[in-house]
C-alpha atoms as a PDB file:
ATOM      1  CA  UNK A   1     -18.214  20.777  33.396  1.00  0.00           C
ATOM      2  CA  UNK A   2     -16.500  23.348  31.103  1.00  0.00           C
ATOM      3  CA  UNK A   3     -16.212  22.121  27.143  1.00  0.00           C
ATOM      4  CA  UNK A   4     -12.858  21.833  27.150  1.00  0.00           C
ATOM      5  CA  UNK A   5     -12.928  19.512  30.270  1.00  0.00           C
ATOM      6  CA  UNK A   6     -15.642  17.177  28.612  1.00  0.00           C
ATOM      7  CA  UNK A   7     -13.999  16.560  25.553  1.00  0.00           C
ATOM      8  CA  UNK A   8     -10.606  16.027  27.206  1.00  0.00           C
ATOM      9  CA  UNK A   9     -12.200  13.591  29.807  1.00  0.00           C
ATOM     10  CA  UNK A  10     -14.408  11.846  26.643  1.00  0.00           C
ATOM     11  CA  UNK A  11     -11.038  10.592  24.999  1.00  0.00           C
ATOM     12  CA  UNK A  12      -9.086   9.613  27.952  1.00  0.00           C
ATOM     13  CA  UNK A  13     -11.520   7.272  28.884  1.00  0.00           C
ATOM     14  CA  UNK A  14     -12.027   6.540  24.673  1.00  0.00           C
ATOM     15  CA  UNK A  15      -8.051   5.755  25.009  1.00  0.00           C
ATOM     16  CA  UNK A  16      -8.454   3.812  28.217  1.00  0.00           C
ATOM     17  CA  UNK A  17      -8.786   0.244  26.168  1.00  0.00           C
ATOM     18  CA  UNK A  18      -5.419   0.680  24.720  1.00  0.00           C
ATOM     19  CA  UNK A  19      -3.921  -0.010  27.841  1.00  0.00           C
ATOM     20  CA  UNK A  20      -5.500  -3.055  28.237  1.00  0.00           C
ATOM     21  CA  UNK A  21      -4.728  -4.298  25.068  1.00  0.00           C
ATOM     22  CA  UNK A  22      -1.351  -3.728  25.878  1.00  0.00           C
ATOM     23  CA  UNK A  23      -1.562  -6.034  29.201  1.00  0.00           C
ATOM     24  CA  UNK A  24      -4.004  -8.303  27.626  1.00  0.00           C
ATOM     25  CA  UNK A  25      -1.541  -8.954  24.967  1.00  0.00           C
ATOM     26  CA  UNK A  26       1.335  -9.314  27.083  1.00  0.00           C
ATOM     27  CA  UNK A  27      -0.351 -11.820  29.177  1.00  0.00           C
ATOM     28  CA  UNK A  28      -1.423 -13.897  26.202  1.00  0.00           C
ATOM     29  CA  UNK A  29       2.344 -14.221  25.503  1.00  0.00           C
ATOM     30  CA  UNK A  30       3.460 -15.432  28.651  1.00  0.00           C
ATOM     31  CA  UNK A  31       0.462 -18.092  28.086  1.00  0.00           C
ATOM     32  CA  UNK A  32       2.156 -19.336  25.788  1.00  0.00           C
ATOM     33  CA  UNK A  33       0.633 -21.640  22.415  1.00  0.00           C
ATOM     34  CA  UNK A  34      -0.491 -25.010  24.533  1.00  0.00           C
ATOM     35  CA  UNK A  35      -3.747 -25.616  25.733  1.00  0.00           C
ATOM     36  CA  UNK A  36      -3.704 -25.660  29.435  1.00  0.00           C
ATOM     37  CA  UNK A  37      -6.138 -23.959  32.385  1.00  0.00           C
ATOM     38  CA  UNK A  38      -3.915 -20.537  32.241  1.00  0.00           C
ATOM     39  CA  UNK A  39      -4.156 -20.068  28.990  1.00  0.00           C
ATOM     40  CA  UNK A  40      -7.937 -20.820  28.036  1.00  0.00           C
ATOM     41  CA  UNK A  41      -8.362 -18.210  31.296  1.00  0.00           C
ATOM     42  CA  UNK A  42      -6.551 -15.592  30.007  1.00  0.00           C
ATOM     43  CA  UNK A  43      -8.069 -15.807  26.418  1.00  0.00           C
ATOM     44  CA  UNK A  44     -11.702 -16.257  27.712  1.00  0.00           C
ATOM     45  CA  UNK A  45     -11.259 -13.050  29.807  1.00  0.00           C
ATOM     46  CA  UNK A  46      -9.797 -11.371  26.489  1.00  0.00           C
ATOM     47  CA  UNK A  47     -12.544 -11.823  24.595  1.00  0.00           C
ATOM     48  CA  UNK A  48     -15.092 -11.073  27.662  1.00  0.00           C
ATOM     49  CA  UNK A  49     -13.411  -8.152  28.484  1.00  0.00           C
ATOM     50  CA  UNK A  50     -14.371  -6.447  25.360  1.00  0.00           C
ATOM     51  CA  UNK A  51     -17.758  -7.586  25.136  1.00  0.00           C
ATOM     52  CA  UNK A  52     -18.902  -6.302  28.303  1.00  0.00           C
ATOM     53  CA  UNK A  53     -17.235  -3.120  27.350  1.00  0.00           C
ATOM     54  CA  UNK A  54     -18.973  -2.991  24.222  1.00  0.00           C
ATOM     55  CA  UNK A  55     -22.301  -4.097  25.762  1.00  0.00           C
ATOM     56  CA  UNK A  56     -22.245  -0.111  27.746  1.00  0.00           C
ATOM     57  CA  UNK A  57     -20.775   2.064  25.638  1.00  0.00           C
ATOM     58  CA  UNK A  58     -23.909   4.322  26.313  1.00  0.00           C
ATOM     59  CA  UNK A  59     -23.211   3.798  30.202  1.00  0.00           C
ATOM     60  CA  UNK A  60     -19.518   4.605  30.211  1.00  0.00           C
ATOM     61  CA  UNK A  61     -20.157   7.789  28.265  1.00  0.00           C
ATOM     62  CA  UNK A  62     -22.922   8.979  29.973  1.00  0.00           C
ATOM     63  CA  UNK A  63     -21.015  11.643  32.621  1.00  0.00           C
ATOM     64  CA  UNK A  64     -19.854  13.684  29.543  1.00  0.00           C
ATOM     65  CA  UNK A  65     -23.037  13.368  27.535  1.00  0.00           C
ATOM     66  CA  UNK A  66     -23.873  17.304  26.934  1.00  0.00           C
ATOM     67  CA  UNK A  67     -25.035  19.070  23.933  1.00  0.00           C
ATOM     68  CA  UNK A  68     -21.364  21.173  23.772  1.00  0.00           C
ATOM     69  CA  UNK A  69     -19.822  18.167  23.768  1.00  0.00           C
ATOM     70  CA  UNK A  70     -19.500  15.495  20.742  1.00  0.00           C
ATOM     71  CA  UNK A  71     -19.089  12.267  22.166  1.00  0.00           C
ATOM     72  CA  UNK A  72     -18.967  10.328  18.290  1.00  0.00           C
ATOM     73  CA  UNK A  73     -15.105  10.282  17.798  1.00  0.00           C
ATOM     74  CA  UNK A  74     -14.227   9.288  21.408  1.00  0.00           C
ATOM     75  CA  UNK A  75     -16.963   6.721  21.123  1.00  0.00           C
ATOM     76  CA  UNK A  76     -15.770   4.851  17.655  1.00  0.00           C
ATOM     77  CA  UNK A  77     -12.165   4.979  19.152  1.00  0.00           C
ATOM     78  CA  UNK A  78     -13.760   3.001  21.947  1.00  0.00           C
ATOM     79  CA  UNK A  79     -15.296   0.577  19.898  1.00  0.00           C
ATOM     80  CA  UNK A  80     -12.674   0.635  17.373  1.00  0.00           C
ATOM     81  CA  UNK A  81      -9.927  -0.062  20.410  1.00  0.00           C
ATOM     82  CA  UNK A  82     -12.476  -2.920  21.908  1.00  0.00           C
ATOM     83  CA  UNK A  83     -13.119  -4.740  18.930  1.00  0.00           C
ATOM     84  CA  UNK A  84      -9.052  -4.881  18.291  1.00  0.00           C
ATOM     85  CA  UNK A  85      -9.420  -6.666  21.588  1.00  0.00           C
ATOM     86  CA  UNK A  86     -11.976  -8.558  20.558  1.00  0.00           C
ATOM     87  CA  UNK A  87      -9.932  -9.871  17.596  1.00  0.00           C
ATOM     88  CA  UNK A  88      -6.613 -10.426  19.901  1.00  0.00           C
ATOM     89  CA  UNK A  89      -8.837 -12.810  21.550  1.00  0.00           C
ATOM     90  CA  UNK A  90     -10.060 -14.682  18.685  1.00  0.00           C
ATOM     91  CA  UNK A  91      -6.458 -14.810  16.760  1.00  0.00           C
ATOM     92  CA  UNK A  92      -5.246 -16.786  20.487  1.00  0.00           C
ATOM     93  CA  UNK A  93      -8.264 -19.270  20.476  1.00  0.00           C
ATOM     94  CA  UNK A  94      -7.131 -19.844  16.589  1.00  0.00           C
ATOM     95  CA  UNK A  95      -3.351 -20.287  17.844  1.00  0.00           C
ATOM     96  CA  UNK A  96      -4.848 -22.689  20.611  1.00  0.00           C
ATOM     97  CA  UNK A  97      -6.259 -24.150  17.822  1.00  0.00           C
ATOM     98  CA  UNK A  98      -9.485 -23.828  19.401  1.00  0.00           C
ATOM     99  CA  UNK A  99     -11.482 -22.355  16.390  1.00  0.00           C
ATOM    100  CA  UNK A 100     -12.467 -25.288  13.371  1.00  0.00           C
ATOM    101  CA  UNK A 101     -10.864 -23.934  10.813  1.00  0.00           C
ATOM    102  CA  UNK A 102      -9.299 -27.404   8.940  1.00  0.00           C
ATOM    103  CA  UNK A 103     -11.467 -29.579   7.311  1.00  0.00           C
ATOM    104  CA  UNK A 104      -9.841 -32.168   9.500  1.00  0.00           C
ATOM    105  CA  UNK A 105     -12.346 -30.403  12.347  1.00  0.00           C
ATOM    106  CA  UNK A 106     -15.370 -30.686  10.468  1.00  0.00           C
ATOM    107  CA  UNK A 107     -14.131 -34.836   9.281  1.00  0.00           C
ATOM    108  CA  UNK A 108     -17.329 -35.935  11.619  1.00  0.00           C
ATOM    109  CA  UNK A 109     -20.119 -34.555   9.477  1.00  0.00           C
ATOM    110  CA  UNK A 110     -18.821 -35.317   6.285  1.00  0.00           C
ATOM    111  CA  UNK A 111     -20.743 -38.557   4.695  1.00  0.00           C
ATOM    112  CA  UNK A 112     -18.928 -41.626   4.355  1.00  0.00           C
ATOM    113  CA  UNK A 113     -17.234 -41.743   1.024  1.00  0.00           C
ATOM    114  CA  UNK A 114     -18.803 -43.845  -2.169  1.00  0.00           C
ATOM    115  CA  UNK A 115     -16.870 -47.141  -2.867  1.00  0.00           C
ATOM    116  CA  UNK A 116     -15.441 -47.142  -6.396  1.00  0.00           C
ATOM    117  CA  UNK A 117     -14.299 -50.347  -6.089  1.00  0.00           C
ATOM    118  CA  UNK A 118     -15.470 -53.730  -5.360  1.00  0.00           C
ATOM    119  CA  UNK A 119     -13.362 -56.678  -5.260  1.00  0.00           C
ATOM    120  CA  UNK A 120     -14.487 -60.419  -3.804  1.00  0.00           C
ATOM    121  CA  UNK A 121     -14.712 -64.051  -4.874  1.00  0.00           C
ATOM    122  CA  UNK A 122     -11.561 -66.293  -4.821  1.00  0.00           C
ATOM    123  CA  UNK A 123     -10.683 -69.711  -3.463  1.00  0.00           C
ATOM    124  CA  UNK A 124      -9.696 -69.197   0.192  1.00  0.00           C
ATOM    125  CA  UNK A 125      -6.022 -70.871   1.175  1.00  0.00           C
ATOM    126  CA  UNK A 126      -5.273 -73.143   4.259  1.00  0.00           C
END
């Protein structure tokens, strides 16, 4: 494979996850912001996407791995571009409000609050 080639074939495929953020995106819109089976689906396999992608950079690089060619810009736009979709996926499960971030969500591990107050005694009434 000439230089030239390599390097030209190393950032199309670097580029490749734009596209898919693109769709991934778009499909997240038509979900739409209520928690239903469609739209946990389509943000699960947003943020799964990326992770797997992530977990073989070394794999999907591999064909163009040559000592002509440098392979460290078209990889960090691949991670750069996967980790965007990474965080596309996380800012839906936080519009789902599926991510604890009130202290309302957290209200169960709180202790009890301390009484300030005590108040008893009387006559009861009939």
């Amino acid at each position: 494979m000439e230089k030239g080639k390599g390097v030209m074939k190393a950032w199309e495929v670097a580029q490749a996850p734009f596209k898919n953020l693109l769709m991934m995106g778009f499909m997240m819109w038509m979900a739409g912001s209520t928690v239903h089976l469609f739209s946990i689906g389509i943000t699960f396999s947003a943020l799964w996407q990326p992770i797997s992608a992530l977990q073989g950079v070394g794999k999907v690089f591999e064909p163009y791995k040559d000592s002509k060619v440098e392979l460290l810009g078209p990889k960090l736009l691949f991670i750069a571009l996967n980790l965007g979709g990474l965080a596309l996926g996380v800012w839906k499960l936080n519009t789902l409000g599926l991510l604890p971030t009130h202290a309302s969500d957290w209200v169960s591990s709180l202790p009890p609050a301390q009484e300030v107050e005590y108040s008893g005694g009387g006559i009861p009434l009939r």
